[in-house]
C-alpha atoms as a PDB file:
ATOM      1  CA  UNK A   1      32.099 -10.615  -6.179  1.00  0.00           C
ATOM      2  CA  UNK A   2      32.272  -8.468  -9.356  1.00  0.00           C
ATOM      3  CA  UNK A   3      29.470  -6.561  -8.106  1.00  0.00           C
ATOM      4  CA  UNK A   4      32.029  -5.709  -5.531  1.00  0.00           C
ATOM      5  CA  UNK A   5      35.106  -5.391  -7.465  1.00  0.00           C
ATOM      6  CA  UNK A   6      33.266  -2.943 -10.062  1.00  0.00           C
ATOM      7  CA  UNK A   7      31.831  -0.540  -7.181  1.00  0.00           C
ATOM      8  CA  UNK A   8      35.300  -0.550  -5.769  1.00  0.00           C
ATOM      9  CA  UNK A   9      36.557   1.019  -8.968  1.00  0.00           C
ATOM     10  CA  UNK A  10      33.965   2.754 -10.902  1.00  0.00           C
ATOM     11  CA  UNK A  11      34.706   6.797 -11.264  1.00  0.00           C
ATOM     12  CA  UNK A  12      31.426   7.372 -10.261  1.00  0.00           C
ATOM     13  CA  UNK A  13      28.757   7.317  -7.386  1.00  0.00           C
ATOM     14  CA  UNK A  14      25.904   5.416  -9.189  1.00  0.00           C
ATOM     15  CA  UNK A  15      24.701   1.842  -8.999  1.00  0.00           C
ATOM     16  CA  UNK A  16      24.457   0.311 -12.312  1.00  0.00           C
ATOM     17  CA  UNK A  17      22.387  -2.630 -11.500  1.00  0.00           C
ATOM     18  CA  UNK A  18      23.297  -6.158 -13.460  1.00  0.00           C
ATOM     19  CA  UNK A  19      20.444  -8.309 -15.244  1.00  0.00           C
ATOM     20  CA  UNK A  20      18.220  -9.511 -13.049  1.00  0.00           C
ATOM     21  CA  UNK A  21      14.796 -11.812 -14.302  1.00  0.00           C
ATOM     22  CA  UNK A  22      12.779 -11.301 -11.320  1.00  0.00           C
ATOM     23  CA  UNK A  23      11.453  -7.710 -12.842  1.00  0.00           C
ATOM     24  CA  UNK A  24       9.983  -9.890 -15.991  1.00  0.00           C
ATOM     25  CA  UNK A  25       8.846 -12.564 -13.906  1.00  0.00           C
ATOM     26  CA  UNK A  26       7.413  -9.984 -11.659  1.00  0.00           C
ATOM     27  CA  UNK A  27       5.602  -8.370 -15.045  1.00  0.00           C
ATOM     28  CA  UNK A  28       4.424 -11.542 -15.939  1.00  0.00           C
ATOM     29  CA  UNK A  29       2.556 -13.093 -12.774  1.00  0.00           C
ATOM     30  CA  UNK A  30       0.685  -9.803 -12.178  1.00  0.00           C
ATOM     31  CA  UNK A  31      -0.545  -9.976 -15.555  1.00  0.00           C
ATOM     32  CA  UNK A  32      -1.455 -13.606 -15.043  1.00  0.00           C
ATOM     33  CA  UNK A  33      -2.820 -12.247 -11.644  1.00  0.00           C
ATOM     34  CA  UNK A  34      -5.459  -9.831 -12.774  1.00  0.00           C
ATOM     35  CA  UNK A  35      -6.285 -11.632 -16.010  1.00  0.00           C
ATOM     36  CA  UNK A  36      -7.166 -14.786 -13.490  1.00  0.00           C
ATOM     37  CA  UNK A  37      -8.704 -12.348 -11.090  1.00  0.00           C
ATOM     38  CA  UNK A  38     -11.381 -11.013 -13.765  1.00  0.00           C
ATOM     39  CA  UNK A  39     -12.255 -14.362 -15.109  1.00  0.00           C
ATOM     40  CA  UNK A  40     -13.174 -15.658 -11.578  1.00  0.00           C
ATOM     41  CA  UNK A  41     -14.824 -12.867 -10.809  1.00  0.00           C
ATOM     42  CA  UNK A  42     -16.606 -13.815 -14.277  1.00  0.00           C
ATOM     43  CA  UNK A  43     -17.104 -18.027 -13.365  1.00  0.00           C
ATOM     44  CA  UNK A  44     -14.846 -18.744 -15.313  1.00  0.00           C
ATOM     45  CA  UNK A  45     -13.690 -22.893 -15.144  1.00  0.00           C
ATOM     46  CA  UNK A  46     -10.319 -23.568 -12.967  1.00  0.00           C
ATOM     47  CA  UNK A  47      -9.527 -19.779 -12.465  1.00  0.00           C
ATOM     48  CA  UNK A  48      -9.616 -19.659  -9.164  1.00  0.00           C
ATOM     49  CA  UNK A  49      -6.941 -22.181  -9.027  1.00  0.00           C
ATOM     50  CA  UNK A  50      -4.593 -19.916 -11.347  1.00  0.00           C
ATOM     51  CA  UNK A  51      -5.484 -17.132  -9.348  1.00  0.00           C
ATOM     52  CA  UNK A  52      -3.806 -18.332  -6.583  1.00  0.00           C
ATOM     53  CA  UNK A  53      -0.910 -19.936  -8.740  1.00  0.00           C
ATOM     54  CA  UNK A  54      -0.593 -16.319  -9.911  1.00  0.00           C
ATOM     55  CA  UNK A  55      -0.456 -14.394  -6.597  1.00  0.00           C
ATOM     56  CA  UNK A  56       1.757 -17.188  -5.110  1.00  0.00           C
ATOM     57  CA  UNK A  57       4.648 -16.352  -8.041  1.00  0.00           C
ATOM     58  CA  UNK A  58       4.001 -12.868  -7.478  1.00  0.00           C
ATOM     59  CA  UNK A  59       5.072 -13.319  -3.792  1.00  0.00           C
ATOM     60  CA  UNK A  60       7.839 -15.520  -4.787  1.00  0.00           C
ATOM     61  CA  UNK A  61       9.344 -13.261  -7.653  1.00  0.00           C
ATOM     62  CA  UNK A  62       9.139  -9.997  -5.240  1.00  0.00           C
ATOM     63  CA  UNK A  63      10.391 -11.336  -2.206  1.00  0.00           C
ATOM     64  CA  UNK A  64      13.211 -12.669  -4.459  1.00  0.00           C
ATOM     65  CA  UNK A  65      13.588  -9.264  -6.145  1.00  0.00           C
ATOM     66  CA  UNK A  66      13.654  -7.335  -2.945  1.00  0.00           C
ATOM     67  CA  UNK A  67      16.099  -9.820  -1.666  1.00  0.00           C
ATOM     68  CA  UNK A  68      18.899  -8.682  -3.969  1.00  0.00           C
ATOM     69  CA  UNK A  69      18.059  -5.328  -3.360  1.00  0.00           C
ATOM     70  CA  UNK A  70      18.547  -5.222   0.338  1.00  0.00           C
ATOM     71  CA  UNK A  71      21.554  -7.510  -0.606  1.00  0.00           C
ATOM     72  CA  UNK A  72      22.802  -4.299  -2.526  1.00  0.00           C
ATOM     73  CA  UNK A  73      21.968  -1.930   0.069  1.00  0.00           C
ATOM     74  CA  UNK A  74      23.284  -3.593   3.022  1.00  0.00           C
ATOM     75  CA  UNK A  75      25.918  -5.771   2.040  1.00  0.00           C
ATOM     76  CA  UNK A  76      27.373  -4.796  -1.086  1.00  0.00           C
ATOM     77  CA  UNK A  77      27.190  -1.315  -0.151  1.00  0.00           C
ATOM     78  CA  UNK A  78      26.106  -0.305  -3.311  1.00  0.00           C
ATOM     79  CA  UNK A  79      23.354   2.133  -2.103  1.00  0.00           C
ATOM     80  CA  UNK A  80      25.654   5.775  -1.825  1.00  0.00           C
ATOM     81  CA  UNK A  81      24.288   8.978  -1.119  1.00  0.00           C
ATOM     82  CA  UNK A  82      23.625   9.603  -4.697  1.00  0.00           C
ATOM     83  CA  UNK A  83      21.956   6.402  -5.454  1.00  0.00           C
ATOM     84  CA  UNK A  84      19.621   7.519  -1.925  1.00  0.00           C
ATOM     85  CA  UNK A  85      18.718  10.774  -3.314  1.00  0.00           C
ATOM     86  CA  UNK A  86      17.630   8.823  -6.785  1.00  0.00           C
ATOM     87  CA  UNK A  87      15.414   6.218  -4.972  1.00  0.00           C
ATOM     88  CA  UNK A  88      14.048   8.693  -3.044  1.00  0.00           C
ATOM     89  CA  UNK A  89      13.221  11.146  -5.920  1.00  0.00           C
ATOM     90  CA  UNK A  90      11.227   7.417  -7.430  1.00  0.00           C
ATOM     91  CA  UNK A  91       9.301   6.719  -4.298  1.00  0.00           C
ATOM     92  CA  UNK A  92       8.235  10.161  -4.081  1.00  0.00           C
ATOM     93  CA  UNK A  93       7.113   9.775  -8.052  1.00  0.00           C
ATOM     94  CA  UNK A  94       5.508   6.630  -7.089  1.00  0.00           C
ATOM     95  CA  UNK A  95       3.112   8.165  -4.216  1.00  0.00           C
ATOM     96  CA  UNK A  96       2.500  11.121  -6.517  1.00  0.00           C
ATOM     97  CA  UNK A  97       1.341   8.369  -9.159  1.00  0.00           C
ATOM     98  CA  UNK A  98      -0.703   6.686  -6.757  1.00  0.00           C
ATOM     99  CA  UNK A  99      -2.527   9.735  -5.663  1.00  0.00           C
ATOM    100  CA  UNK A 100      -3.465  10.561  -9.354  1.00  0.00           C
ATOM    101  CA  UNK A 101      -5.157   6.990  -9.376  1.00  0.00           C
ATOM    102  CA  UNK A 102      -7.232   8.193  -5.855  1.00  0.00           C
ATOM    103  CA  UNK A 103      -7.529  11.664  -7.580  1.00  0.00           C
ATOM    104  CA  UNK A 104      -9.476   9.523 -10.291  1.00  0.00           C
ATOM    105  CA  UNK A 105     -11.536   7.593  -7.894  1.00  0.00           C
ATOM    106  CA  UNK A 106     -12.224  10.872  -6.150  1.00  0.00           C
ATOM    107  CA  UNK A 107     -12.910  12.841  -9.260  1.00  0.00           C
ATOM    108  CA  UNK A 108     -15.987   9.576 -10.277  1.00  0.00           C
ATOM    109  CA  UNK A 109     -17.597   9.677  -6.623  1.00  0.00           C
ATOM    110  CA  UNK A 110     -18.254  13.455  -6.905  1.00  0.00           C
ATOM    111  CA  UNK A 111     -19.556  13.792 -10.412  1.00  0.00           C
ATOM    112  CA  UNK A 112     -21.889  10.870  -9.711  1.00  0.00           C
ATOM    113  CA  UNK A 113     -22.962  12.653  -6.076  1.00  0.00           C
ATOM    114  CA  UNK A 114     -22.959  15.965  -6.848  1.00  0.00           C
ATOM    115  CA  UNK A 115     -25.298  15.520  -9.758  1.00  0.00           C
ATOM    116  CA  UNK A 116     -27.103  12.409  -9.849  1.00  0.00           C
ATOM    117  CA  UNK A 117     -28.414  10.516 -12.140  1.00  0.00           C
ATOM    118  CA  UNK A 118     -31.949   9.924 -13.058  1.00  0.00           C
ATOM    119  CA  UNK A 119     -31.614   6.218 -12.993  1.00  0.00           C
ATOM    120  CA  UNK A 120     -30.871   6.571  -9.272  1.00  0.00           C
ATOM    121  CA  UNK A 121     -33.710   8.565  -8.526  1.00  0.00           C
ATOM    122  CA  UNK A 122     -32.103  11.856  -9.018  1.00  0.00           C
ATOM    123  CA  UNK A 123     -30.612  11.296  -5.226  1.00  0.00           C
ATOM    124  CA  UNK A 124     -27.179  10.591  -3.179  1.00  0.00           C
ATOM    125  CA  UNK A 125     -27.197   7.924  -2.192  1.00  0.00           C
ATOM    126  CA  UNK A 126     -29.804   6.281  -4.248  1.00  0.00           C
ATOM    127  CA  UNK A 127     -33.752   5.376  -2.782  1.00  0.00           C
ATOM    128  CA  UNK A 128     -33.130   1.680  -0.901  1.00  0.00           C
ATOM    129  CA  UNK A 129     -29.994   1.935  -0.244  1.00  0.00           C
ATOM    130  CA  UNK A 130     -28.561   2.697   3.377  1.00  0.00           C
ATOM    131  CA  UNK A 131     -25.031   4.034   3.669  1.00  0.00           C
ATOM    132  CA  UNK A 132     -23.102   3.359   6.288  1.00  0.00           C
ATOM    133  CA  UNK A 133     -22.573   5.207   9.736  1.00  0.00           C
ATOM    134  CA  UNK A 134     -19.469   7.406   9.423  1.00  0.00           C
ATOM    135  CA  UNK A 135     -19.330   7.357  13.576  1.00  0.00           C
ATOM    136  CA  UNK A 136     -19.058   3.863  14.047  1.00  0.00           C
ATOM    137  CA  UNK A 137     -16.689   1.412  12.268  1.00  0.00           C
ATOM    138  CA  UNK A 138     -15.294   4.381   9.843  1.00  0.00           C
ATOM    139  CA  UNK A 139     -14.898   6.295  13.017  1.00  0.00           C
ATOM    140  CA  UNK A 140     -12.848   3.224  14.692  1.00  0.00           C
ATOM    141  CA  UNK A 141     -10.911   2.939  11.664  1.00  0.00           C
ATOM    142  CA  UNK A 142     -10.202   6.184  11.611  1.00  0.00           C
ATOM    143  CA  UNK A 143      -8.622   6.423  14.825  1.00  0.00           C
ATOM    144  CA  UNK A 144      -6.684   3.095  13.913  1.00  0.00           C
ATOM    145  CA  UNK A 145      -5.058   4.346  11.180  1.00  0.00           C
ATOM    146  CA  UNK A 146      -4.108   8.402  12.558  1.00  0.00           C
ATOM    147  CA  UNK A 147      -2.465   6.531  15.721  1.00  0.00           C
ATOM    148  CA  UNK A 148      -0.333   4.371  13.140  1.00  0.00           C
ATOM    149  CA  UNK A 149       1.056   7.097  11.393  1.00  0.00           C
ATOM    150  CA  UNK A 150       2.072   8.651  14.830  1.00  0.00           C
ATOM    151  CA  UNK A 151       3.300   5.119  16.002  1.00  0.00           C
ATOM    152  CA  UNK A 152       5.580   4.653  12.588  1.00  0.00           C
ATOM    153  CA  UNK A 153       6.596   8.087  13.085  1.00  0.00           C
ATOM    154  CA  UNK A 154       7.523   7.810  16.619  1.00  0.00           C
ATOM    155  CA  UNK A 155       9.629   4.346  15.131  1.00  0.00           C
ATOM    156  CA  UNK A 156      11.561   6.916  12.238  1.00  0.00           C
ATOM    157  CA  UNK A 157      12.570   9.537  14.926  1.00  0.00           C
ATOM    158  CA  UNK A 158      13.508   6.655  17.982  1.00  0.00           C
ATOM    159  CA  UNK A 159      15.403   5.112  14.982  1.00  0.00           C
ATOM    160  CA  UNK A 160      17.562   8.098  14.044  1.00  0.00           C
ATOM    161  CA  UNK A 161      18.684   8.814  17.417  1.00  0.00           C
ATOM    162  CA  UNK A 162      19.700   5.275  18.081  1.00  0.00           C
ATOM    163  CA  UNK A 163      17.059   4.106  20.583  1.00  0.00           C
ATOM    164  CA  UNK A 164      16.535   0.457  18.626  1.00  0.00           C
ATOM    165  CA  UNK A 165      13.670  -0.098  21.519  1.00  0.00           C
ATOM    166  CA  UNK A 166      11.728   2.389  20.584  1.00  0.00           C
ATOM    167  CA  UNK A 167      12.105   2.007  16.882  1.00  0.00           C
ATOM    168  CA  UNK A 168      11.267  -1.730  17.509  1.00  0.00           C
ATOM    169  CA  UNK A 169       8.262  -0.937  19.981  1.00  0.00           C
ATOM    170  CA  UNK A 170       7.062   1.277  17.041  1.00  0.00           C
ATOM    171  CA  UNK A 171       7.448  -0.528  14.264  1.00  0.00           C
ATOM    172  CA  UNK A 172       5.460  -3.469  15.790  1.00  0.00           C
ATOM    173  CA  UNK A 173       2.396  -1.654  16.979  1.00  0.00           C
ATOM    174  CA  UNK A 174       2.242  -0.485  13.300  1.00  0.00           C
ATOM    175  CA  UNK A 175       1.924  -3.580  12.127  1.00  0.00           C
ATOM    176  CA  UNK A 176      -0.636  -4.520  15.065  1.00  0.00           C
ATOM    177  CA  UNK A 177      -2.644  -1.206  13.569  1.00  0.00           C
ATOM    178  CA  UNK A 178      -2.718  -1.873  10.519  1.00  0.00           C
ATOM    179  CA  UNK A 179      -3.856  -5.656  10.728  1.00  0.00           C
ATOM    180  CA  UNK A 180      -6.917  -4.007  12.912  1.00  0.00           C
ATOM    181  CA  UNK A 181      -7.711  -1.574  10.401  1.00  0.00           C
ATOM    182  CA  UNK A 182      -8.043  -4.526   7.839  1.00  0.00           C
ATOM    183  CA  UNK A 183      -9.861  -6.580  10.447  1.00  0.00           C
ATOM    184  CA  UNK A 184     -12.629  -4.279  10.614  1.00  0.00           C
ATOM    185  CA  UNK A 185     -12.636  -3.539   7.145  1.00  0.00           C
ATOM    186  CA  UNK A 186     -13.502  -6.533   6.609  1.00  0.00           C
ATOM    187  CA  UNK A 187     -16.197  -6.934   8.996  1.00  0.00           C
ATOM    188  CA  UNK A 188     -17.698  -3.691   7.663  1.00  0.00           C
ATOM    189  CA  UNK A 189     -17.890  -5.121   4.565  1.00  0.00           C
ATOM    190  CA  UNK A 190     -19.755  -8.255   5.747  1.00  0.00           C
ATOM    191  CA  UNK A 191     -22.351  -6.250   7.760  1.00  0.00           C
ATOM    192  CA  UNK A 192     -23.050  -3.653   4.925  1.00  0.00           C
ATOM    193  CA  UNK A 193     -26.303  -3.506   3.549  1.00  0.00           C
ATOM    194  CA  UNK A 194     -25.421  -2.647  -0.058  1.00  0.00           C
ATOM    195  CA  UNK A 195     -23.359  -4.154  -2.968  1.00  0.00           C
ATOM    196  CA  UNK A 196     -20.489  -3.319  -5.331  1.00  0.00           C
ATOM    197  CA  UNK A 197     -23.425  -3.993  -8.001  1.00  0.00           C
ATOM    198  CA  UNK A 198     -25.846  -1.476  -6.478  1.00  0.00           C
ATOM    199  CA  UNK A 199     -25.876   1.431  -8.840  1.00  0.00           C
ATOM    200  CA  UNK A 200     -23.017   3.892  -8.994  1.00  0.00           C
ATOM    201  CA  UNK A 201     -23.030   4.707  -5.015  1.00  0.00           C
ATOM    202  CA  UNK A 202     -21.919   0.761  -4.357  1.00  0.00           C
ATOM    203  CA  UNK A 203     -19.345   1.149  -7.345  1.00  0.00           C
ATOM    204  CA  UNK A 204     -17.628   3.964  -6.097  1.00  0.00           C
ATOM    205  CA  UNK A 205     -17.868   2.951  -2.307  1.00  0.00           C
ATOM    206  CA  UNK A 206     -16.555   0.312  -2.418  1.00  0.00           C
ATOM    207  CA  UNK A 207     -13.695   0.516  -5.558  1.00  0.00           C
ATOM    208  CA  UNK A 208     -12.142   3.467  -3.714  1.00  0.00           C
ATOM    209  CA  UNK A 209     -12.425   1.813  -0.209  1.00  0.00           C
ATOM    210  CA  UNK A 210     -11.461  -1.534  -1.485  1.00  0.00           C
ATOM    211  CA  UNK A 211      -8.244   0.197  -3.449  1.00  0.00           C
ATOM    212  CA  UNK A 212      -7.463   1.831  -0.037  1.00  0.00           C
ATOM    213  CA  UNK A 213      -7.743  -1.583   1.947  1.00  0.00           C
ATOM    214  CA  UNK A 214      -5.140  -3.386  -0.498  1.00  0.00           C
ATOM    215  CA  UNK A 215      -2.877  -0.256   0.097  1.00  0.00           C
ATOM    216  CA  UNK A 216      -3.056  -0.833   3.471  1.00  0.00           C
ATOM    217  CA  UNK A 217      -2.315  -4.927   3.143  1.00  0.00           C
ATOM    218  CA  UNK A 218       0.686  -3.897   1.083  1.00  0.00           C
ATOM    219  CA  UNK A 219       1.984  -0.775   2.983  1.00  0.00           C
ATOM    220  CA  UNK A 220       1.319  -2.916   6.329  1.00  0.00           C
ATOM    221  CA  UNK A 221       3.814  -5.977   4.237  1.00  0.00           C
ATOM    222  CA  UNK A 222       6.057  -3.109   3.533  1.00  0.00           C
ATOM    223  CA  UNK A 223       6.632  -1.794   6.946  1.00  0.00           C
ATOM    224  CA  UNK A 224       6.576  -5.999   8.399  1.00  0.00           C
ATOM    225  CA  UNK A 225       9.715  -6.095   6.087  1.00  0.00           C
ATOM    226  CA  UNK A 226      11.787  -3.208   7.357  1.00  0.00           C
ATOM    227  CA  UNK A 227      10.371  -4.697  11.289  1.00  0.00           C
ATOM    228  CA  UNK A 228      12.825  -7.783   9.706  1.00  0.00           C
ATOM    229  CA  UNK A 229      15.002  -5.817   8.637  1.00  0.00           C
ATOM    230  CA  UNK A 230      15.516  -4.084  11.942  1.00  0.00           C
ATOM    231  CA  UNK A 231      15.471  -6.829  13.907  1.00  0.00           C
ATOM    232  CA  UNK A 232      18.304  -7.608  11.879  1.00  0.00           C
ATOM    233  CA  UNK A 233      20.483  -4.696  12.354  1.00  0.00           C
ATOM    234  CA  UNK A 234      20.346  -3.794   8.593  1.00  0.00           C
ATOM    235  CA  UNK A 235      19.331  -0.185   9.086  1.00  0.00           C
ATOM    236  CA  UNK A 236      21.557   2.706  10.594  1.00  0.00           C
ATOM    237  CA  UNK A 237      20.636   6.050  11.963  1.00  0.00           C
ATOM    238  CA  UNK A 238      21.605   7.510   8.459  1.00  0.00           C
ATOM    239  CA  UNK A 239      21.292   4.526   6.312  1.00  0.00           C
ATOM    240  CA  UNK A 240      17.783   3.575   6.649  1.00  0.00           C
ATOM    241  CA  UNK A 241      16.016   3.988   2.873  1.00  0.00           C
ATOM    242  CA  UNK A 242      13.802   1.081   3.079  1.00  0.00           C
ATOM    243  CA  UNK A 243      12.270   2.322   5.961  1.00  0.00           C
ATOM    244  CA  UNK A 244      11.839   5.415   5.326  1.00  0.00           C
ATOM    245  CA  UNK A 245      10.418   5.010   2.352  1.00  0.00           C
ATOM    246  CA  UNK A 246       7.558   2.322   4.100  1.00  0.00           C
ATOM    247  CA  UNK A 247       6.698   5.441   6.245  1.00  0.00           C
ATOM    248  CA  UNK A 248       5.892   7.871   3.154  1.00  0.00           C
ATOM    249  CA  UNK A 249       4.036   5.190   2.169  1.00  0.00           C
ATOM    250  CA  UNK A 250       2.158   4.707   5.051  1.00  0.00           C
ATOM    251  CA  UNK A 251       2.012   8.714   5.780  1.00  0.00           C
ATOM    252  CA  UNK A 252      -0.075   8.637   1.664  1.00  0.00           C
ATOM    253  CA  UNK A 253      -2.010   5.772   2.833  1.00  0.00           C
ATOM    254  CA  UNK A 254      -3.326   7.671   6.242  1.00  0.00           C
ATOM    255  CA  UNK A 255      -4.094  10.617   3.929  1.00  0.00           C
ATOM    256  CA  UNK A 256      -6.210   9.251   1.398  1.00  0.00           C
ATOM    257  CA  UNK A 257      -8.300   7.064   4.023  1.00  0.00           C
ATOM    258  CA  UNK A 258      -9.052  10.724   5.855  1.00  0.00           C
ATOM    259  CA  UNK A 259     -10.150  12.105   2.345  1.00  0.00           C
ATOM    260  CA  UNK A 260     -12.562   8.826   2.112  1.00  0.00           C
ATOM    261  CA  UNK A 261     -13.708   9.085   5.674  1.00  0.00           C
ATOM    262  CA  UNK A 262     -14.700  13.015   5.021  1.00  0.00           C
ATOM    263  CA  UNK A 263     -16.152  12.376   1.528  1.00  0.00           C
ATOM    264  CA  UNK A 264     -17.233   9.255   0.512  1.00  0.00           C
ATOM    265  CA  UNK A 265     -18.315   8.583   4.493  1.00  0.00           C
ATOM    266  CA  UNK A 266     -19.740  11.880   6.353  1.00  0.00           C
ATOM    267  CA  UNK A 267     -20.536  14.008   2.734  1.00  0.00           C
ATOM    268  CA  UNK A 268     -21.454  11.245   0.787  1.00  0.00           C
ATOM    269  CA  UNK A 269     -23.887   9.679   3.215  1.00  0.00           C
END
């Protein structure tokens, strides 16, 4: 209520947000999540169990956090224009920080191809170890993942000229997408005949591919919440940040994976 009162009669167009603990919270069970993560990948006694402790309040404290959000957006109409064009302007600083971390992934893989090693035989990839098809799975996945991004497109456009069909129909075959792409992921890790421990090919492979896949688990969550959030009439054909800014997301995400496919799948193999 004096969220309400004060946006009523402030002089100006900006949200000031009040105190909140779920961005602490938030802070604090990802740093309990990858310090957890690295001592069971290490053996260590019982952290498995605080692993998933961990990722369990990290779930808990971000659904919370994004609860008051789209409480501020949609009910409290605290979201203006201006407030827009500033959440905007941070997503689009976000992606551009998340493609500096793929820049660096990128930027490894070809120093370590392009001029080898003599611990790996002086080769690319290394003697014994067989890379994977690019025209098979890769190829699939491919496919998958371009027919997504025209799928949540088709969902944005349907969405701003009203047809809530459409932008439902697309939204949910998204989703389906997206839990194929990690389906098969998945399966080509199983099947492939090489390691994250074999020599600086299996490092790269699968640390830039593995990055990618938990971009697509949490862009594919991110688009699932505005499919919620749509079913629940909380977006408008001019009032729709959330999901708009699940498809930039997702648009980043289709980008890098076609950068993988053509490097680190067809050149690199």
């Amino acid at each position: 209520m004096t969220n309400l009162i004060r946006s009523n009669f402030q002089a100006h167009p900006f949200h000031l947000v009040s105190p909140s603990p779920w961005p602490i919270l938030t802070c604090a069970s990802l740093l309990a999540l990858t310090t957890s993560g690295v001592s069971t990948m290490h053996g260590f006694y019982s952290a498995q169990n605080v692993f998933f402790l961990a990722l369990l309040l990290v779930v808990l404290s971000m659904s919370l956090w994004f609860r008051d959000v789209i409480s501020e957006a949609t009910y409290l109409g605290n979201h203006t224009l201006a407030v827009q064009r500033g959440l905007n302007m941070g997503v689009a600083l976000f992606i551009v920080s998340e493609a500096l971390f793929f820049l660096a992934i990128f930027w490894t893989f070809f120093h370590s191809a392009l001029s080898p090693a003599a611990e790996m035989g002086a080769q690319w990839p290394p003697e014994g170890i067989e890379s994977i098809n690019p025209f098979e799975l890769p190829l699939l996945n491919t496919i998958l993942l371009l027919a997504s991004g025209f799928t949540v497109t088709y969902a944005h456009h349907s969405l701003i000229q009203g047809n809530r069909s459409g932008t439902l129909f697309g939204i949910v075959l998204t989703v389906l997408l997206a839990l194929a792409f990690t389906v098969f992921q998945g399966v080509e890790y199983t099947v492939s005949s090489f390691t994250l421990s074999d020599s600086t090919f299996g490092s790269c492979f699968y640390f830039g591919t593995g990055f990618h896949g938990l971009h697509v688990m949490i862009g594919t969550a991110f688009i699932a919440v505005g499919l919620w959030r749509a079913l629940a009439y909380h977006f408008t054909e001019n009032h729709h940040l959330g999901l708009e800014s699940s498809i930039l997301y997702w648009h980043f995400v289709d980008i890098v994976w076609l950068f993988l496919f053509i490097s680190v799948y067809y050149w690199g193999s």
